[in-house]
Protein backbone atom coordinates (compact mmCIF):
# COMPACT_ATOMS: atom_id res chain seq x y z
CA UNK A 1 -29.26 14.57 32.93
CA UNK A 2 -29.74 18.16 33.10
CA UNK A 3 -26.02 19.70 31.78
CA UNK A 4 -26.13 22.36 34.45
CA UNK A 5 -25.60 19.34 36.64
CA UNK A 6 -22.84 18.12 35.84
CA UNK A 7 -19.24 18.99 34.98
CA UNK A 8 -18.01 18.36 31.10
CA UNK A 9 -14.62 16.65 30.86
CA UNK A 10 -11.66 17.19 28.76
CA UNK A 11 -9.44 14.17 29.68
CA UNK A 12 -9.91 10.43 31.05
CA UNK A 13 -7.49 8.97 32.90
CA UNK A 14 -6.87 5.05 32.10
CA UNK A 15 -5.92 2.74 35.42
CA UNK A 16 -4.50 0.34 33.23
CA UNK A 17 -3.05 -2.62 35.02
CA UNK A 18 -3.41 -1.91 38.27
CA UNK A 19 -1.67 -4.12 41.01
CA UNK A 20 0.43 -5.43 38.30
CA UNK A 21 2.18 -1.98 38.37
CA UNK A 22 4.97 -3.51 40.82
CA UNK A 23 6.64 -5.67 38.00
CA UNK A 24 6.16 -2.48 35.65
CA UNK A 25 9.63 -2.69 34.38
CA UNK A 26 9.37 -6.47 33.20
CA UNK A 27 5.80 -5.18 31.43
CA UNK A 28 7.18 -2.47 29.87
CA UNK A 29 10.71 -4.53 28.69
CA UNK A 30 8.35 -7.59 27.21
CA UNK A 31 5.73 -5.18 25.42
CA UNK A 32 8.15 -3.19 23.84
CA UNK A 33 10.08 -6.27 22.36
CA UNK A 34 6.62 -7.48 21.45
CA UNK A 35 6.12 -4.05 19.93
CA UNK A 36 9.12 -3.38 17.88
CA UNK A 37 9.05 -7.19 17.02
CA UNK A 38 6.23 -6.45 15.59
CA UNK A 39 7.02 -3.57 13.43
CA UNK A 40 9.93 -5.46 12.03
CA UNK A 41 7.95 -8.57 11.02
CA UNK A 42 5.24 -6.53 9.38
CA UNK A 43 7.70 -4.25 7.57
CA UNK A 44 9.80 -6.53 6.78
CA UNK A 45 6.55 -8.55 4.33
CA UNK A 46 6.09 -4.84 3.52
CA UNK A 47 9.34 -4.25 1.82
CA UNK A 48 9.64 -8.08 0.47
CA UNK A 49 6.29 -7.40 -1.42
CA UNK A 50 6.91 -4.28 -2.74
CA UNK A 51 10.90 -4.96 -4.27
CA UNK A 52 10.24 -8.89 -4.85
CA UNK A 53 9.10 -9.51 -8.56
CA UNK A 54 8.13 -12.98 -7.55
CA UNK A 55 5.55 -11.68 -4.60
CA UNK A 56 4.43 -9.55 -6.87
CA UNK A 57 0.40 -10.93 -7.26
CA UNK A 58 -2.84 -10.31 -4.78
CA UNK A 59 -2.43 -13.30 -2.39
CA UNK A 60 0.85 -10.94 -1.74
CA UNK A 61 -0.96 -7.26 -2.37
CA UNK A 62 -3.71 -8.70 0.54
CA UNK A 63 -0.55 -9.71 2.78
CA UNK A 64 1.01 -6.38 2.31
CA UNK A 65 -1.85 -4.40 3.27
CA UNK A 66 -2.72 -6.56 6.32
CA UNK A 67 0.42 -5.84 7.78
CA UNK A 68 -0.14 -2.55 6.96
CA UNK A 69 -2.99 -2.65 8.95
CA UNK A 70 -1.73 -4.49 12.43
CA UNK A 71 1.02 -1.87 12.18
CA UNK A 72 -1.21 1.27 12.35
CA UNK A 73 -3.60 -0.98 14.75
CA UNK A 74 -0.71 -1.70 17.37
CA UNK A 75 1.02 1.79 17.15
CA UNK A 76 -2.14 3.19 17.59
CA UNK A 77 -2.28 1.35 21.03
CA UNK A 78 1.07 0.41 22.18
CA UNK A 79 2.86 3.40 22.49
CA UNK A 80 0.93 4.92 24.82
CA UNK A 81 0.61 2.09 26.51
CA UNK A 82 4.53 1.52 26.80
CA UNK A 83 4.23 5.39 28.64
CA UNK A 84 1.77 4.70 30.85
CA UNK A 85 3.00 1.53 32.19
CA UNK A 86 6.61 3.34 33.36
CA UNK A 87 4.03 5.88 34.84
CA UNK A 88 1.74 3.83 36.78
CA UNK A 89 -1.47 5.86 35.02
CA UNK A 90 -2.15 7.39 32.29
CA UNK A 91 -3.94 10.53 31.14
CA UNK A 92 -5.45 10.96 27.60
CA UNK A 93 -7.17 14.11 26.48
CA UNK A 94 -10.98 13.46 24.53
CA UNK A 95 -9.46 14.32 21.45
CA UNK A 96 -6.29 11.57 22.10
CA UNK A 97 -9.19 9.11 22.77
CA UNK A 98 -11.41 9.97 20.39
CA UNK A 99 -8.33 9.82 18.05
CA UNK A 100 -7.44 6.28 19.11
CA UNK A 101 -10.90 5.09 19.06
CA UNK A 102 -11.39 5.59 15.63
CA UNK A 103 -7.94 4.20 14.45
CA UNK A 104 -8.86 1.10 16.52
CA UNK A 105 -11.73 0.53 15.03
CA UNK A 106 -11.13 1.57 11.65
CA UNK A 107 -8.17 -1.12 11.28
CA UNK A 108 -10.21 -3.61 13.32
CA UNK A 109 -12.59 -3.47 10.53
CA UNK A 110 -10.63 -2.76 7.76
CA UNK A 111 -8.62 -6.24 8.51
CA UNK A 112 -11.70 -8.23 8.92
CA UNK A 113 -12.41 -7.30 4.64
CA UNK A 114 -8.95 -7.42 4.07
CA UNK A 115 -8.87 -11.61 5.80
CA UNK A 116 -12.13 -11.82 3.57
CA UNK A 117 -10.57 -11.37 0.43
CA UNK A 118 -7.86 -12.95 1.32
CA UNK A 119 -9.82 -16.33 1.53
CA UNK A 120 -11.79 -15.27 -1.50
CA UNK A 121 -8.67 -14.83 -3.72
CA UNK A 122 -7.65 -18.56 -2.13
CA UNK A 123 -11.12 -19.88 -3.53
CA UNK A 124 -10.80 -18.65 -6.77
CA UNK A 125 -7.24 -19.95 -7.06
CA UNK A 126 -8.27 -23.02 -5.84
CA UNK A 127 -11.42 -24.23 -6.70
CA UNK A 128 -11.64 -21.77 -10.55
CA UNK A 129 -7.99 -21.90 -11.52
CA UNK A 130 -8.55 -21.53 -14.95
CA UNK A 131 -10.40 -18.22 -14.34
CA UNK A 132 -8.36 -16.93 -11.88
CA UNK A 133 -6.08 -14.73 -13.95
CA UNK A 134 -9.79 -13.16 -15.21
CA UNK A 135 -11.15 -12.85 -11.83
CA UNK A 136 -7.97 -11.66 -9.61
CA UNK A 137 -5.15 -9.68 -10.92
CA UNK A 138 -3.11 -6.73 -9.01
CA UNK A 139 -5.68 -4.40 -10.02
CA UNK A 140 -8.87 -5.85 -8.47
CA UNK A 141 -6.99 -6.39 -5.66
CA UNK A 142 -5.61 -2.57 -5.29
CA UNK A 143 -9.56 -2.22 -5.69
CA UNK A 144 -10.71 -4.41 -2.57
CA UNK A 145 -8.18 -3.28 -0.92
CA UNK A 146 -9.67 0.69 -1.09
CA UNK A 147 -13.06 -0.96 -0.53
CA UNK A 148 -11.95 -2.47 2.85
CA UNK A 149 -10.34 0.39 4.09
CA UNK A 150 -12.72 2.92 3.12
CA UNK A 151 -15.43 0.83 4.87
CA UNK A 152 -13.26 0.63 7.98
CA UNK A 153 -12.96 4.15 7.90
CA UNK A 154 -16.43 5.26 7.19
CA UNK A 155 -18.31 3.13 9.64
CA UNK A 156 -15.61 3.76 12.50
CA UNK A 157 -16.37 7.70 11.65
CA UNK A 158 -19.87 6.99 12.04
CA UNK A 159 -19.57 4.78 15.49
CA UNK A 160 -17.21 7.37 16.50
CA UNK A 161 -19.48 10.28 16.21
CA UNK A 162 -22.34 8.65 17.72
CA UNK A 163 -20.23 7.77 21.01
CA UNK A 164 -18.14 11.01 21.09
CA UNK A 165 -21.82 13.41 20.64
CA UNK A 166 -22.50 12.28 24.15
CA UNK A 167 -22.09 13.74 27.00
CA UNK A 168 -19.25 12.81 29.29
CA UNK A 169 -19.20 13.79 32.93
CA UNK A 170 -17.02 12.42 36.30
CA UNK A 171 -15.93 10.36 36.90
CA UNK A 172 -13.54 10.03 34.33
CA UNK A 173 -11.47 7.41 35.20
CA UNK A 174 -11.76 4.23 32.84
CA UNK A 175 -10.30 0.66 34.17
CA UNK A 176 -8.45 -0.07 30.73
CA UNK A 177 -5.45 0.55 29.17
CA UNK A 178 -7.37 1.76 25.63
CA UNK A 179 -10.27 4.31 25.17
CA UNK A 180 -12.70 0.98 24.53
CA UNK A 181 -16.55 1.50 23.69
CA UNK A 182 -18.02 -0.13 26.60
CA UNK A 183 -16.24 1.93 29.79
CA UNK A 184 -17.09 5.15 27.47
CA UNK A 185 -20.24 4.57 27.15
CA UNK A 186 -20.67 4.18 31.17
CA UNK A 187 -19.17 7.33 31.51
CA UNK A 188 -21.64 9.19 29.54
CA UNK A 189 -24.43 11.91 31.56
CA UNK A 190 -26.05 11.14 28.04
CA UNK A 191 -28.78 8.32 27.31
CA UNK A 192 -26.75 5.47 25.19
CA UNK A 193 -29.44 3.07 24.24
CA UNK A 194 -29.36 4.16 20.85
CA UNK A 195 -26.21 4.39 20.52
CA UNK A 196 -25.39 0.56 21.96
CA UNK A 197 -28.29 -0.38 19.49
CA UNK A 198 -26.85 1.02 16.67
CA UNK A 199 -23.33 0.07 17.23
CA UNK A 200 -24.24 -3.58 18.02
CA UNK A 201 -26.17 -3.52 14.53
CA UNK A 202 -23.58 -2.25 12.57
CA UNK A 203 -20.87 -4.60 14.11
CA UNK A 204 -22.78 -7.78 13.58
CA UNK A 205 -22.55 -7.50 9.66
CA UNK A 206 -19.27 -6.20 10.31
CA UNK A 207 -17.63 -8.77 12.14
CA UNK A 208 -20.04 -11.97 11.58
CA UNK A 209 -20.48 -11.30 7.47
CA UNK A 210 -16.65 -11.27 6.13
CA UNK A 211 -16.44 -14.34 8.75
CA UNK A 212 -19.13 -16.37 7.41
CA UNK A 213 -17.98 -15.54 3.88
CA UNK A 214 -14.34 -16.62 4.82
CA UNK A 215 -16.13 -20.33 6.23
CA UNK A 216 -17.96 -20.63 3.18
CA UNK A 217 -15.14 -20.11 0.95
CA UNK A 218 -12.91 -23.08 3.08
CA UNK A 219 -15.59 -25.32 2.89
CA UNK A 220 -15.46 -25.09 -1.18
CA UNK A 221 -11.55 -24.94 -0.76
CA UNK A 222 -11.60 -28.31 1.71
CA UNK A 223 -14.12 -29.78 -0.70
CA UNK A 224 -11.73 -28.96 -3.56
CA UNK A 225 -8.81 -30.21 -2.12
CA UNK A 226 -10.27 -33.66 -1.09
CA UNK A 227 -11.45 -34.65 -4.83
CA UNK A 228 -7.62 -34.41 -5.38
CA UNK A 229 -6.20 -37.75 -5.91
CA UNK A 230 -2.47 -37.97 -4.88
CA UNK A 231 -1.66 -37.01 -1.21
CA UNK A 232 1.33 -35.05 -2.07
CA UNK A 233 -1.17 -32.79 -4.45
CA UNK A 234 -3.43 -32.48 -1.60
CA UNK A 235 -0.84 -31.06 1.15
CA UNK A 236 0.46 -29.19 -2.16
CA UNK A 237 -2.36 -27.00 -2.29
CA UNK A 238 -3.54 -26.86 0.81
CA UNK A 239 -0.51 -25.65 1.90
CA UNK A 240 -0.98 -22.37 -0.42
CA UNK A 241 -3.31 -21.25 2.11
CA UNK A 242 -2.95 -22.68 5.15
CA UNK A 243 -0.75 -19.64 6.50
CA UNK A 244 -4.09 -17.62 5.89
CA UNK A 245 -6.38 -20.00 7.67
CA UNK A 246 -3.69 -20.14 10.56
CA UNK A 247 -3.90 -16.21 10.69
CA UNK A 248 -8.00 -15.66 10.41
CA UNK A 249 -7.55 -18.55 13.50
CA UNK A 250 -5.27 -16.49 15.34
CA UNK A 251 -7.46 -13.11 14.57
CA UNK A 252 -10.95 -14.25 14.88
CA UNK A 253 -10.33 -16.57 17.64
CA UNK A 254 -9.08 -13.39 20.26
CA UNK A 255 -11.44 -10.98 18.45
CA UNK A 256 -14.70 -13.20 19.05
CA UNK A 257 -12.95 -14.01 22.50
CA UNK A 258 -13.27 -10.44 23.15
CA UNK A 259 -16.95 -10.04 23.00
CA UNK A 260 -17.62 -13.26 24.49
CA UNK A 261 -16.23 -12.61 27.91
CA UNK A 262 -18.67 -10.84 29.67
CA UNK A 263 -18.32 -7.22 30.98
CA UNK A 264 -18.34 -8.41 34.49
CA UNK A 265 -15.94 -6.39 37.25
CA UNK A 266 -14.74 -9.82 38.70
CA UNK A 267 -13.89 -11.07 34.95
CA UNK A 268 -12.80 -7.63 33.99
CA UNK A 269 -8.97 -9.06 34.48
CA UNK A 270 -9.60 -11.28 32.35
CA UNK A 271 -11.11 -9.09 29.69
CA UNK A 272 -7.92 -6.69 29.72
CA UNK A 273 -5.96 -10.08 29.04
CA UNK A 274 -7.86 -11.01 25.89
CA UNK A 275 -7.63 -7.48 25.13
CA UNK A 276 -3.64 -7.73 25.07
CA UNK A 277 -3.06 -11.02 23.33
CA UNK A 278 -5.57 -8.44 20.22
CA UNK A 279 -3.90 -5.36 20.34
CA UNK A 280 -0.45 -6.45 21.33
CA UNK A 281 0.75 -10.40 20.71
CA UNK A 282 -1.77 -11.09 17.39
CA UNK A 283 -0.77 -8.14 15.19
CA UNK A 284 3.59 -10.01 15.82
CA UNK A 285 1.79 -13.52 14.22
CA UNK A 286 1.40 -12.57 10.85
CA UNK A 287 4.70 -11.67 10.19
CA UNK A 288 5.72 -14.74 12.16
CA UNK A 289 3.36 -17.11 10.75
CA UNK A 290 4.30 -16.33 7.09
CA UNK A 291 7.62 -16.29 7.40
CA UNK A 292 7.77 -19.88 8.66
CA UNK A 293 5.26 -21.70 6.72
CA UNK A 294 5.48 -19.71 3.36
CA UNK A 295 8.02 -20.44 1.16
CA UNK A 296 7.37 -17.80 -1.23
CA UNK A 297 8.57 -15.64 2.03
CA UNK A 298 11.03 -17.38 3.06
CA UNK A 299 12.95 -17.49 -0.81
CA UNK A 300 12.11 -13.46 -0.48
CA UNK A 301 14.05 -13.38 2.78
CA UNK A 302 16.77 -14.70 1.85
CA UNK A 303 17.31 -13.04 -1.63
CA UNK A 304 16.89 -9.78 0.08
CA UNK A 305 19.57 -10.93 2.79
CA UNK A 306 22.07 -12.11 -0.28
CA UNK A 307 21.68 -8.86 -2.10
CA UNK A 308 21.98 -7.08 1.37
CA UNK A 309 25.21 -8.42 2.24
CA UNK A 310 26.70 -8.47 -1.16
């Protein structure tokens, strides 16, 4: 399209929930328990990893930085959520959105690595424990850990300057309550084939690689733990990583739910739902699914709690 055509614009304006605005207050009270729930779980595993002496190895470094990463994923979203619920609409400038867009998809990816490792650093424990010490110590892991969040960061820049070079004209309203790639891109004046070509490319290796690599590594770990002979030894050291396997569950399971669904208007409802339980209930089951089945955690807790009170 021709741009003396057509208007440029400088803000969107995000319908959010629409009909559901009429129980607004009962939204906004549940999401922001969710929400500062949330923060408290994940900085609570922050602070037990980083004064705890006996969290102090990767499985724990990993943890840390994951909840790093649902905190700056949710408060990237929520708040502004949380405001635009009370006000029935919300308006977002191009810079706000291109702002969140990036953060949301540079944590996305940067936790799909980080749940990689994660089940890596299980394998080797697990199936090479003699050469575990040699293969994983807190210094690889400070090193994967830069590795996953400078690829989050670099290919979200990328995808972010590829969707935000186009040009956007009215309307501007998008029917979401997040700056998400697909209602930008039917926005645009601009011609997005390219664009949706090269995004889709990039998030299939993305997404599908550290998930297929996190498969492969529980198959060797399941394999592992059956040749064990006792049952007792078995649950012993499965249970060293079964919080993990219940979070990449959790994560995956929504995430792939996501992109399932399809873009439909009459499933679009349905869509923002999935999109929710992501950005707003998963990042509050980490903290919560640690806590209960890790005992490492749950020793943590309550030294912290003795030394707090004393």
């Amino acid at each position: 399209m021709n741009k003396a055509n057509h208007t440029d614009i400088s803000e969107f304006v995000l319908l959010g929930f629409g009909k559901l605005y009429n129980l607004k207050i009962l939204i906004f009270i549940s999401f922001f328990v969710i929400y500062i729930a949330t923060l408290f779980g994940n900085l609570l595993i922050i602070i037990l990893v980083s004064t705890s002496q006996q969290l102090n190895t990767p499985m724990y470094s990993f943890l840390m930085h994951l909840s790093i990463c649902d905190i700056v994923f949710t408060t990237n979203i929520v708040p502004n959520m949380l405001h635009d619920i009370l006000h029935e609409v919300g308006k977002m400038s191009m810079k706000g959105c291109v702002l969140q867009f990036y953060v949301y998809g540079s944590s996305t990816v940067a936790e799909c690595f980080i749940l990689s490792v994660m089940s890596y650093d299980r394998y080797l424990a697990i199936c090479n424990p003699l050469l575990y010490t040699a293969s994983m110590n807190l210094c690889i892991s400070i090193k994967l850990v830069c590795v996953c969040w400078l690829l989050g960061f670099l290919v979200t820049l990328n995808t972010s300057l590829m969707v935000f070079s186009r040009d956007f004209c009215g309307p501007k309203l998008i029917d979401h309550f997040i700056c998400e790639l697909s209602p930008l891109l039917k926005l645009s004046c601009s011609d997005t084939y390219t664009v949706e070509v090269v995004i889709f490319t990039l998030s299939v290796p993305i997404i599908l690689l550290p998930f297929i690599l996190i498969i492969m590594t529980y198959i060797c770990i399941f394999i592992t733990v059956l040749k064990i002979p006792s049952t007792s030894g078995r649950q012993k050291t499965f249970s060293t990583c079964s919080s993990h396997l219940t979070s990449v569950s959790t994560y995956y399971g929504t995430l792939i739910a996501i992109y399932v669904v399809p873009r439909k208007r009459h499933l679009l409802s349905i869509n923002k739902a999935l999109y929710l339980l992501y950005t707003v209930v998963t990042p509050l089951f980490n903290p919560i699914i640690y806590s209960l089945r890790n005992q490492d955690i749950r020793k943590a807790i309550t030294m912290l709690l003795y030394k707090t009170i004393l």
